[in-house]
C-alpha atoms as a PDB file:
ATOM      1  CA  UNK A   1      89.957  60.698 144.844  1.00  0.00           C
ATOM      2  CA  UNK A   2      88.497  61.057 148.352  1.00  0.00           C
ATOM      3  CA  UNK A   3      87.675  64.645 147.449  1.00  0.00           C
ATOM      4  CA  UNK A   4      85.667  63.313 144.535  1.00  0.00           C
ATOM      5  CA  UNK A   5      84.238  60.581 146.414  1.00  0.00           C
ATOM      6  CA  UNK A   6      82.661  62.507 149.424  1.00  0.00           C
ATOM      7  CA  UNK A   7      81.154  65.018 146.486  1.00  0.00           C
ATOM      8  CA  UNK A   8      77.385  65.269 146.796  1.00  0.00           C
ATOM      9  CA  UNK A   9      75.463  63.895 143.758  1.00  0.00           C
ATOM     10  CA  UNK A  10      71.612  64.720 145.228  1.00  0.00           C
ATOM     11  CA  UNK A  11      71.907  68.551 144.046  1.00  0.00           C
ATOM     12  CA  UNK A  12      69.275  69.360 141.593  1.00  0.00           C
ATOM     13  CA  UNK A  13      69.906  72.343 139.702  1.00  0.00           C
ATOM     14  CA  UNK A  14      67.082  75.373 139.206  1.00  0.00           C
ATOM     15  CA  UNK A  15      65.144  74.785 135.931  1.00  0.00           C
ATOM     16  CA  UNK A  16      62.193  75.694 133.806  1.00  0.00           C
ATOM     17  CA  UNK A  17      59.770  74.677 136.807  1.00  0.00           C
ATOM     18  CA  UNK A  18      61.144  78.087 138.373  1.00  0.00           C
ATOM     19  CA  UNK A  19      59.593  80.438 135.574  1.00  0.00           C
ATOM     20  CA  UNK A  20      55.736  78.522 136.157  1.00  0.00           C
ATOM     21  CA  UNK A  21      54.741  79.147 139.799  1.00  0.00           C
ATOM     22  CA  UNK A  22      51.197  78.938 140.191  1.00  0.00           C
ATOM     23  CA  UNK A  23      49.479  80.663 143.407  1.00  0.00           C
ATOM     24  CA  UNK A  24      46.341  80.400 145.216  1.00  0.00           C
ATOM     25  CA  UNK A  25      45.840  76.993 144.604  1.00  0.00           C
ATOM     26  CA  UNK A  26      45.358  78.034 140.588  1.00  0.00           C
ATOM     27  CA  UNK A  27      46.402  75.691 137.577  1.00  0.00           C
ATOM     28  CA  UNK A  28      45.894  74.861 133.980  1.00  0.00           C
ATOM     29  CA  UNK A  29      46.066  78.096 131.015  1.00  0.00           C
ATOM     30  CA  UNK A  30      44.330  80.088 133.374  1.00  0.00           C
ATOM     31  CA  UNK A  31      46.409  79.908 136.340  1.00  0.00           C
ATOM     32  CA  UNK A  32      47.584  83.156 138.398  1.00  0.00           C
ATOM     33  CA  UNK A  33      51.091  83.217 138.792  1.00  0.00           C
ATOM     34  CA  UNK A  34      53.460  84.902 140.488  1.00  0.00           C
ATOM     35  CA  UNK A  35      54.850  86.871 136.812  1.00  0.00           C
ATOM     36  CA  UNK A  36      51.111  87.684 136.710  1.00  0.00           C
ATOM     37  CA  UNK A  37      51.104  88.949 140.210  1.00  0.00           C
ATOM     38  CA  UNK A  38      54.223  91.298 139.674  1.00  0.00           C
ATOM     39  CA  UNK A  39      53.017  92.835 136.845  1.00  0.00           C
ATOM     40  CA  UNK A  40      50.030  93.852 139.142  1.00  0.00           C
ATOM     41  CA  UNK A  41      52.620  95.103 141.438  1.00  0.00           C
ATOM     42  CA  UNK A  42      54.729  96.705 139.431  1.00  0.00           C
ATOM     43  CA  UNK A  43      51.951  98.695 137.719  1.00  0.00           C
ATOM     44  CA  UNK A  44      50.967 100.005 141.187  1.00  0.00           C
ATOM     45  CA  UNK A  45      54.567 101.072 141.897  1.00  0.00           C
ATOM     46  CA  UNK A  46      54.787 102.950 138.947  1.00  0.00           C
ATOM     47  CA  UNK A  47      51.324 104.632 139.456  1.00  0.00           C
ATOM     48  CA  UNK A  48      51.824 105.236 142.905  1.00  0.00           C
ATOM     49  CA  UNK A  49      55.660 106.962 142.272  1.00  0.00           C
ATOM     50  CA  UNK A  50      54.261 108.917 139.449  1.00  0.00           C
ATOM     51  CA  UNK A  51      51.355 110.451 141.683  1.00  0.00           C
ATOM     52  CA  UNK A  52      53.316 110.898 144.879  1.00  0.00           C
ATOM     53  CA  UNK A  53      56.521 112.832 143.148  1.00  0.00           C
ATOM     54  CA  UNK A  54      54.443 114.606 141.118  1.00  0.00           C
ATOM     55  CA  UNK A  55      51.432 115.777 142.865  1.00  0.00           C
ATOM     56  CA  UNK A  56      53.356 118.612 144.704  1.00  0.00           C
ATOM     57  CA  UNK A  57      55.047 120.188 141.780  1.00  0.00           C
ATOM     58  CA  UNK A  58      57.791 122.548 143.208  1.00  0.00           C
ATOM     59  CA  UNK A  59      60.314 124.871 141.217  1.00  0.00           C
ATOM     60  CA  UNK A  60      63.184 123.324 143.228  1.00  0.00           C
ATOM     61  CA  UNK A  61      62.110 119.858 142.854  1.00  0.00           C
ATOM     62  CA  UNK A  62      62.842 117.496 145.964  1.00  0.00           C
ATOM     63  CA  UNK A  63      64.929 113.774 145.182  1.00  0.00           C
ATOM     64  CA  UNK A  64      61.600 112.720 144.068  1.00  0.00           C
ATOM     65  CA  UNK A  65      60.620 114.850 141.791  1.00  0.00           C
ATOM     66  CA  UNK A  66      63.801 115.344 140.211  1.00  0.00           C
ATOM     67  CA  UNK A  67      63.921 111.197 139.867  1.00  0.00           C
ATOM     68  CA  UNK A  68      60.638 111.462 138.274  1.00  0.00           C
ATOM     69  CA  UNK A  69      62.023 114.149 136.022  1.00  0.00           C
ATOM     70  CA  UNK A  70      65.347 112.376 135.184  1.00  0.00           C
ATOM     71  CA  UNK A  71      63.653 108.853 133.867  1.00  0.00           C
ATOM     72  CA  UNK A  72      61.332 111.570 131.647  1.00  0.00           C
ATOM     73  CA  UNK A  73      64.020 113.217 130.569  1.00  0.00           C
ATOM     74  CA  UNK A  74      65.504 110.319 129.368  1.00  0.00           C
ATOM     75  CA  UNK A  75      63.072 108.682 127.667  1.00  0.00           C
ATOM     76  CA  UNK A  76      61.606 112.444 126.393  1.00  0.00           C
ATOM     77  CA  UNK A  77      64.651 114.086 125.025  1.00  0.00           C
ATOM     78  CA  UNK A  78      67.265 111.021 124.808  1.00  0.00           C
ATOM     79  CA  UNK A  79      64.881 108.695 122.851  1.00  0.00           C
ATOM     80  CA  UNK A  80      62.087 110.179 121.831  1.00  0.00           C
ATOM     81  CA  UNK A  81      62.975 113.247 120.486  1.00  0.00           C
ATOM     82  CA  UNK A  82      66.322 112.029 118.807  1.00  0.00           C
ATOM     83  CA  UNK A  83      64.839 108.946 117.248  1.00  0.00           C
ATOM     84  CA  UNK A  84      61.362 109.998 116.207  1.00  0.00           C
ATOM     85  CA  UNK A  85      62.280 113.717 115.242  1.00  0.00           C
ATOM     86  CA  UNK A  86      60.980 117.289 116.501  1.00  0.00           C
ATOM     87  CA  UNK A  87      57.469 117.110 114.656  1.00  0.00           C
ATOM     88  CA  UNK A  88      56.463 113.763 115.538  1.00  0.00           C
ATOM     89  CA  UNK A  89      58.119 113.108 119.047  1.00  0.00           C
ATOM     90  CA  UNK A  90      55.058 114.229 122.092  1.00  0.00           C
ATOM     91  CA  UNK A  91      52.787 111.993 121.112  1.00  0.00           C
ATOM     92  CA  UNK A  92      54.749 109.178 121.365  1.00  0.00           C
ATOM     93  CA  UNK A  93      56.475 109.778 124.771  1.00  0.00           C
ATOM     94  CA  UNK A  94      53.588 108.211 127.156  1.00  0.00           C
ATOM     95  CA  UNK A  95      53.929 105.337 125.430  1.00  0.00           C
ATOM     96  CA  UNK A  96      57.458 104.970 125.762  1.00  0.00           C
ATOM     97  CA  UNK A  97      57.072 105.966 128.885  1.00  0.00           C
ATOM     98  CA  UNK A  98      54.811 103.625 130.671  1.00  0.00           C
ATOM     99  CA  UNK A  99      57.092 101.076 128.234  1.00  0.00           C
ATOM    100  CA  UNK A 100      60.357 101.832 129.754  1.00  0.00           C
ATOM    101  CA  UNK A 101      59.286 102.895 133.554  1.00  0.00           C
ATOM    102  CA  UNK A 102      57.073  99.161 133.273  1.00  0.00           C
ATOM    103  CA  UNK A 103      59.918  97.118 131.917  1.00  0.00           C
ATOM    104  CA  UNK A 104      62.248  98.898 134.570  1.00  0.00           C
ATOM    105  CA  UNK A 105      60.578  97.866 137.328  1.00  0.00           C
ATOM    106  CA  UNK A 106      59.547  94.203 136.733  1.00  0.00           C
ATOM    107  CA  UNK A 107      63.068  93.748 135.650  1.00  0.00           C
ATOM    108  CA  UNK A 108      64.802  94.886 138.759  1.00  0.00           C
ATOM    109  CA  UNK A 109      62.225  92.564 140.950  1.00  0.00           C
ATOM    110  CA  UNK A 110      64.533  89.767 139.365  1.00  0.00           C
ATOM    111  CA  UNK A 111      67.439  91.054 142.351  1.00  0.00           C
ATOM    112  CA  UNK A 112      64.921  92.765 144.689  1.00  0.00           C
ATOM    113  CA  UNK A 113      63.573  90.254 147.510  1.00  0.00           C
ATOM    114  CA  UNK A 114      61.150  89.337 148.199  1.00  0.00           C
ATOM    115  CA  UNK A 115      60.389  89.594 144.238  1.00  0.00           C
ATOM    116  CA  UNK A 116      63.267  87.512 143.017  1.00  0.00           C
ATOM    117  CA  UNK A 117      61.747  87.501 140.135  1.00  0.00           C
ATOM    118  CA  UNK A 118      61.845  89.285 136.718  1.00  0.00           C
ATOM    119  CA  UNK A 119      58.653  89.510 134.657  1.00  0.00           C
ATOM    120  CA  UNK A 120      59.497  89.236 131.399  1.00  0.00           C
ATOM    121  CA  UNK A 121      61.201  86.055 131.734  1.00  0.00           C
ATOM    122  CA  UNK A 122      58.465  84.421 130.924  1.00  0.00           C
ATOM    123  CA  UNK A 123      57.611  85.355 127.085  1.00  0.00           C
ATOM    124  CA  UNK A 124      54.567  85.827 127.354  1.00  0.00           C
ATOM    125  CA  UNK A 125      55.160  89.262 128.528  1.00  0.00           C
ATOM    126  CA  UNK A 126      57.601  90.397 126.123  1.00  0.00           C
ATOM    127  CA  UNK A 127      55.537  89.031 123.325  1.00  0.00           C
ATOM    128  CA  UNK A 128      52.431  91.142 124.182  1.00  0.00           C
ATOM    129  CA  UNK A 129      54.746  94.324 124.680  1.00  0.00           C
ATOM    130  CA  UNK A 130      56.479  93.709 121.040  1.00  0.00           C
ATOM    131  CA  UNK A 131      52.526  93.520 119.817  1.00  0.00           C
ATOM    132  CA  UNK A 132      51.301  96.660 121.214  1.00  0.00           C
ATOM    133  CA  UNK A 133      54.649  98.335 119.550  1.00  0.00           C
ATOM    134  CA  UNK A 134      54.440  96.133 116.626  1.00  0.00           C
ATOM    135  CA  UNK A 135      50.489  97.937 116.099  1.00  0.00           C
ATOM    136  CA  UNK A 136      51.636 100.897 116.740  1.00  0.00           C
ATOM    137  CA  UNK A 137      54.299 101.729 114.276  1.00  0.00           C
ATOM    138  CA  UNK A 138      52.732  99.914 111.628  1.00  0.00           C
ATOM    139  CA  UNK A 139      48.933 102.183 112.326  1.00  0.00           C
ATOM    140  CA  UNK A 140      50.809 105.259 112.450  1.00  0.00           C
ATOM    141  CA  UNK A 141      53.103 104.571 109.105  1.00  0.00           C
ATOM    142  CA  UNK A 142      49.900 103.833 107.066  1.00  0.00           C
ATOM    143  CA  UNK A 143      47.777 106.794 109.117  1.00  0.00           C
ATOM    144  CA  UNK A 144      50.558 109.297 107.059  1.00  0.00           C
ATOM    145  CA  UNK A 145      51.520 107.495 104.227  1.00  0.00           C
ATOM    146  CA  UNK A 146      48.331 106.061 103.517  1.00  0.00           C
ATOM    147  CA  UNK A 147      47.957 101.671 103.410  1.00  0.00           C
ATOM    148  CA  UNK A 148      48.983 101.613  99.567  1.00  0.00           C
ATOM    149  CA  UNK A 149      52.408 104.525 100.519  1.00  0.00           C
ATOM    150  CA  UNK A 150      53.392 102.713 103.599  1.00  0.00           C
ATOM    151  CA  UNK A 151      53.718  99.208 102.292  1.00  0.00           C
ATOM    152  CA  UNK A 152      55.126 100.416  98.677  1.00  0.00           C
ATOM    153  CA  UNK A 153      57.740 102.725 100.857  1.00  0.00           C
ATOM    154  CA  UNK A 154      59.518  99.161 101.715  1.00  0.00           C
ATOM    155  CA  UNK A 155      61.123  99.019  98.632  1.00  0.00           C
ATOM    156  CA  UNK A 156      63.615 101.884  98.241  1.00  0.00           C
ATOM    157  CA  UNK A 157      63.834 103.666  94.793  1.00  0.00           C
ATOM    158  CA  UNK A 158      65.751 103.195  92.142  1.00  0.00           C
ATOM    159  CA  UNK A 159      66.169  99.810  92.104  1.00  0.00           C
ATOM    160  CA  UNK A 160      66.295  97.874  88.973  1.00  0.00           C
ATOM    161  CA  UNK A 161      62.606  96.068  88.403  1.00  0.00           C
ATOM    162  CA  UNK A 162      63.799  92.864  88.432  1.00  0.00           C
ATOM    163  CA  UNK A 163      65.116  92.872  91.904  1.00  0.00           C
ATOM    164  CA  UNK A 164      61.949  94.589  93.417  1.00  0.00           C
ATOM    165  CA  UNK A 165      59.823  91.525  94.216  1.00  0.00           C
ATOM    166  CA  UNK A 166      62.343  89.611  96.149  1.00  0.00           C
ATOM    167  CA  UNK A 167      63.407  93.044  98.481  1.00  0.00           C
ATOM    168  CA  UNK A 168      59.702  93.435  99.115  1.00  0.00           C
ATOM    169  CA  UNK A 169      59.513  90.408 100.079  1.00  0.00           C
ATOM    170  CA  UNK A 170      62.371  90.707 102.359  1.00  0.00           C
ATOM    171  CA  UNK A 171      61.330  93.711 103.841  1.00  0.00           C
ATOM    172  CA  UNK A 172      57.848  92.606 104.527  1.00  0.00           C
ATOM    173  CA  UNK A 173      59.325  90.071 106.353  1.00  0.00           C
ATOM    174  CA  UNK A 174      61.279  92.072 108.412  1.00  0.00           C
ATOM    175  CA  UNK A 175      58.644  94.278 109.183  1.00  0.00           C
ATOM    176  CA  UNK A 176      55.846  91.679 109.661  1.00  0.00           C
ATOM    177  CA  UNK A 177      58.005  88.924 111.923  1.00  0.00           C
ATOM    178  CA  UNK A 178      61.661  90.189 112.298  1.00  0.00           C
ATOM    179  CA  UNK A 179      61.050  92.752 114.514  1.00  0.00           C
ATOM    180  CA  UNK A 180      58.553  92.288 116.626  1.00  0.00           C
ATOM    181  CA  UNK A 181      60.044  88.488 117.673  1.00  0.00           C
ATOM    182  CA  UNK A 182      63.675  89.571 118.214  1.00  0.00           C
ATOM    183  CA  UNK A 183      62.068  92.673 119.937  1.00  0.00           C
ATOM    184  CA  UNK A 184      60.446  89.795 122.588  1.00  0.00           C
ATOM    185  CA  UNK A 185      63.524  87.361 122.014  1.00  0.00           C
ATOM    186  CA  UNK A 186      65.933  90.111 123.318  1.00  0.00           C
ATOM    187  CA  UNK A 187      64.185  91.301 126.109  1.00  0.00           C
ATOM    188  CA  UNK A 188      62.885  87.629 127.110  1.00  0.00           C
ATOM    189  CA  UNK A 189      66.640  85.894 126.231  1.00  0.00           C
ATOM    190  CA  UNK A 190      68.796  88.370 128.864  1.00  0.00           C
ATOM    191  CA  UNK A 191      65.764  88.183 131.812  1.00  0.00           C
ATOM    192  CA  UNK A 192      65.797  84.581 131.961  1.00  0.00           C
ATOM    193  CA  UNK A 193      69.424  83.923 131.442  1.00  0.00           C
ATOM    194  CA  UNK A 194      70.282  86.211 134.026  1.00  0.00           C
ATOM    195  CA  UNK A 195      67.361  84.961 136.425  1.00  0.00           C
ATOM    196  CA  UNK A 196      68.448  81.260 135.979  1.00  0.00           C
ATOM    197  CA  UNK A 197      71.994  81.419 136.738  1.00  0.00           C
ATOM    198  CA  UNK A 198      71.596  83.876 139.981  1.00  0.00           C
ATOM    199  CA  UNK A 199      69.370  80.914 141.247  1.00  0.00           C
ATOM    200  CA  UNK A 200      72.172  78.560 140.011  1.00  0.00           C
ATOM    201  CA  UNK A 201      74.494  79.931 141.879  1.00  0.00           C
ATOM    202  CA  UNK A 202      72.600  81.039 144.850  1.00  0.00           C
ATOM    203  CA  UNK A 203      71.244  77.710 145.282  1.00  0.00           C
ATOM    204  CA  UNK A 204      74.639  76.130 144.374  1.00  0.00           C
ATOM    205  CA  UNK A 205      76.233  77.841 146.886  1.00  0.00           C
ATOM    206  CA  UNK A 206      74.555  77.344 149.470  1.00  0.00           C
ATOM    207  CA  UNK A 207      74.219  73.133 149.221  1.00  0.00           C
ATOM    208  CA  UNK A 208      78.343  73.528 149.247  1.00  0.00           C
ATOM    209  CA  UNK A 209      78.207  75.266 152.476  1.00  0.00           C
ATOM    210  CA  UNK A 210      75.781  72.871 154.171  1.00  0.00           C
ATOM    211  CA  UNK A 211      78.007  69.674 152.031  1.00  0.00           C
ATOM    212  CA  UNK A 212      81.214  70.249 154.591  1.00  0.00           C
ATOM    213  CA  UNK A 213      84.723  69.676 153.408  1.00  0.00           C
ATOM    214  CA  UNK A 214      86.493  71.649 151.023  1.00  0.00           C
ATOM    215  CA  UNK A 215      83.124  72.310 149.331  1.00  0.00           C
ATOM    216  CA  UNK A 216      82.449  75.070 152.085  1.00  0.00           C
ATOM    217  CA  UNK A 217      85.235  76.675 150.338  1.00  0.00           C
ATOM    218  CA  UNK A 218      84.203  76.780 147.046  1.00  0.00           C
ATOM    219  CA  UNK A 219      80.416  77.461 147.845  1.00  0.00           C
ATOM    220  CA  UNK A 220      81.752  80.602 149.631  1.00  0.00           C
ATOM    221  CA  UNK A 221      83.538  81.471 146.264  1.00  0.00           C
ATOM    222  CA  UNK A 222      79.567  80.824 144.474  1.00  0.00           C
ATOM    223  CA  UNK A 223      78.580  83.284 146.659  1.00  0.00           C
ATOM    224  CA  UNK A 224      80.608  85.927 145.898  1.00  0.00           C
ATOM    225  CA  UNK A 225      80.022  85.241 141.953  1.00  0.00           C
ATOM    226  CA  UNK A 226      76.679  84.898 142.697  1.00  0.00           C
ATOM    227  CA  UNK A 227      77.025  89.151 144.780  1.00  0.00           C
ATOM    228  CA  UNK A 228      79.161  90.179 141.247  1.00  0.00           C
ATOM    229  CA  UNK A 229      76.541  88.776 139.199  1.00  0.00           C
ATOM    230  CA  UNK A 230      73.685  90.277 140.974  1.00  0.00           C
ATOM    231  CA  UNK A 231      74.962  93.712 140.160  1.00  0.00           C
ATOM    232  CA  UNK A 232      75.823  92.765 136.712  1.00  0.00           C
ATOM    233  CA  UNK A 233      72.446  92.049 136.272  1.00  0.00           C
ATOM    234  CA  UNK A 234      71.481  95.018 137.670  1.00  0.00           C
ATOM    235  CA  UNK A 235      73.336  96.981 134.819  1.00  0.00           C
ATOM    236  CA  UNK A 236      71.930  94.311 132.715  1.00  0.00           C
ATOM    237  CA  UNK A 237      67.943  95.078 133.729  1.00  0.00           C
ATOM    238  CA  UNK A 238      68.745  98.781 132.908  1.00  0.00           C
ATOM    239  CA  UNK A 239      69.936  98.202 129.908  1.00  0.00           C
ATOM    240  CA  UNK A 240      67.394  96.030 128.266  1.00  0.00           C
ATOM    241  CA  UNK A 241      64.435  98.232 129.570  1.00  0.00           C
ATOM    242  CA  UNK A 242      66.524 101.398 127.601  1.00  0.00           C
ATOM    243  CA  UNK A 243      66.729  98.887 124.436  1.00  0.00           C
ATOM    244  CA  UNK A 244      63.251  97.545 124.278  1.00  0.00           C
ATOM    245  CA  UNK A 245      62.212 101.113 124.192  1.00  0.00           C
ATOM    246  CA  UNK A 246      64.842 102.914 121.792  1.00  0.00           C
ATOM    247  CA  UNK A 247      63.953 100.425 118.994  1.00  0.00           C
ATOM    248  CA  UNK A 248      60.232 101.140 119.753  1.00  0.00           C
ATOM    249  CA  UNK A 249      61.220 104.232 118.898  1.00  0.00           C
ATOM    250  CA  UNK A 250      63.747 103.626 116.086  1.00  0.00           C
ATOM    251  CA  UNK A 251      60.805 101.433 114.912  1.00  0.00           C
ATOM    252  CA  UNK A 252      57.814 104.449 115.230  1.00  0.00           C
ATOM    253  CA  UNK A 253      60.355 106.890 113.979  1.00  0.00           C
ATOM    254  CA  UNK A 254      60.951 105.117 110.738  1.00  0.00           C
ATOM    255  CA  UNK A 255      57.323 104.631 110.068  1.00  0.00           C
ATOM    256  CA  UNK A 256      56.139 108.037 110.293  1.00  0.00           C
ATOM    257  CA  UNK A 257      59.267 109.389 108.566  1.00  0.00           C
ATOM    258  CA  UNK A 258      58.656 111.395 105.915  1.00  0.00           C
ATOM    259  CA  UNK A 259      60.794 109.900 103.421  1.00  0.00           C
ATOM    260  CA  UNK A 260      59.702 106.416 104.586  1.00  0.00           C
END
């Protein structure tokens, strides 16, 4: 009972007031923030990375150049070419590109101080990513198909007549608002889950060891979830920046499929 007695009761834990963070005195719709900020940042990282390891090309690449050539690799010949196909595949691979390499890096500023902070958990972010793929799969499909082949090619033949309305109808669905908000949802759902219980337990942890008493023990154990956790995250932030942009992909190789 004493234990539960001297417990502090002041703690207040992290909440949506972490993800709006106004700066330079900004507020209202139009306020810079410090996603905003990042994204900045993050967009000068990856310019700056992709001019400095590659503006020396060498046959025997330095760690650089051979990092540079790893994440193009991956996205090139692991994604790209195995989702969209041989024909269709070159154009496609700035875009997912400057996707993946974008989403990377904002995503690991959520464990990098001073960042602390991943991007796309705020959904604004994700949303206008899942737009520009969203545009992009759909324009191509009806660029080869033509508008009339495209949005007929949703409905699979052979299908008896009667069901046909209600699996177009399904389908457009899918293709209209399925995919391009779970695309957003995904990405947006793991970022801020992860962000908001690192701060939890960072945070946590650290009123424990300032509360005295047995609490110094367990925020010392906080801590040490709060170290796993960072590098679970870490796998995590990978992870979703490689799954944002194989179902762009998956998505762009469908629509320009030839038996779409």
């Amino acid at each position: 009972m004493s234990i539960v007695a001297a417990a502090p009761t002041d703690y207040t834990a992290p909440g949506v007031e972490e993800f709006w963070q106004p700066l330079f005195g900004t507020d209202g719709p139009w306020a810079v923030t410090r996603p905003i900020l990042l994204m900045v940042v993050a967009t000068g990282i990856v310019v700056w990375w992709l001019l400095a390891t590659t503006k020396k090309k060498a046959l025997v690449p330095g760690r650089g150049q051979m990092g540079t050539e790893a994440v193009y690799g991956l996205v090139r010949n692991g994604i790209a070419r195995d989702l969209i196909g041989s024909k269709e595949f070159m154009r496609f691979v700035p875009l997912l590109f400057a996707l993946f390499t974008t989403i990377l890096v904002n995503n690991f500023f959520g464990v990098i101080p001073p960042f602390s902070y991943p991007t796309f958990s705020r959904i604004g972010f994700p949303i206008a990513l899942s737009l520009i793929v969203w545009v992009v799969f759909h324009v191509v499909g009806m660029r080869k198909h033509g508008f009339i082949g495209y949005w007929k090619s949703l409905v699979p033949a052979g299908l008896p007549k009667a069901m046909i309305p209600a699996i177009f109808f399904l389908e457009l669905i899918t293709d209209l608002f399925t995919r391009p908000v779970t695309l957003a949802l995904r990405l947006f759902g793991n970022m801020f889950a992860g962000h908001i219980l690192i701060v939890l337990f960072i945070t946590g942890g650290w009123y424990m060891l300032n509360s005295g008493g047995v609490l110094v023990v367990a925020g010392g154990v906080t801590w040490i979830f709060a170290f796993v956790m960072t590098l679970f995250e870490l796998l995590v932030e990978f992870l979703q920046a490689y799954v944002f942009t194989l179902l762009a992909a998956l998505y762009i190789g469908g629509a320009v499929a030839d038996e779409h």
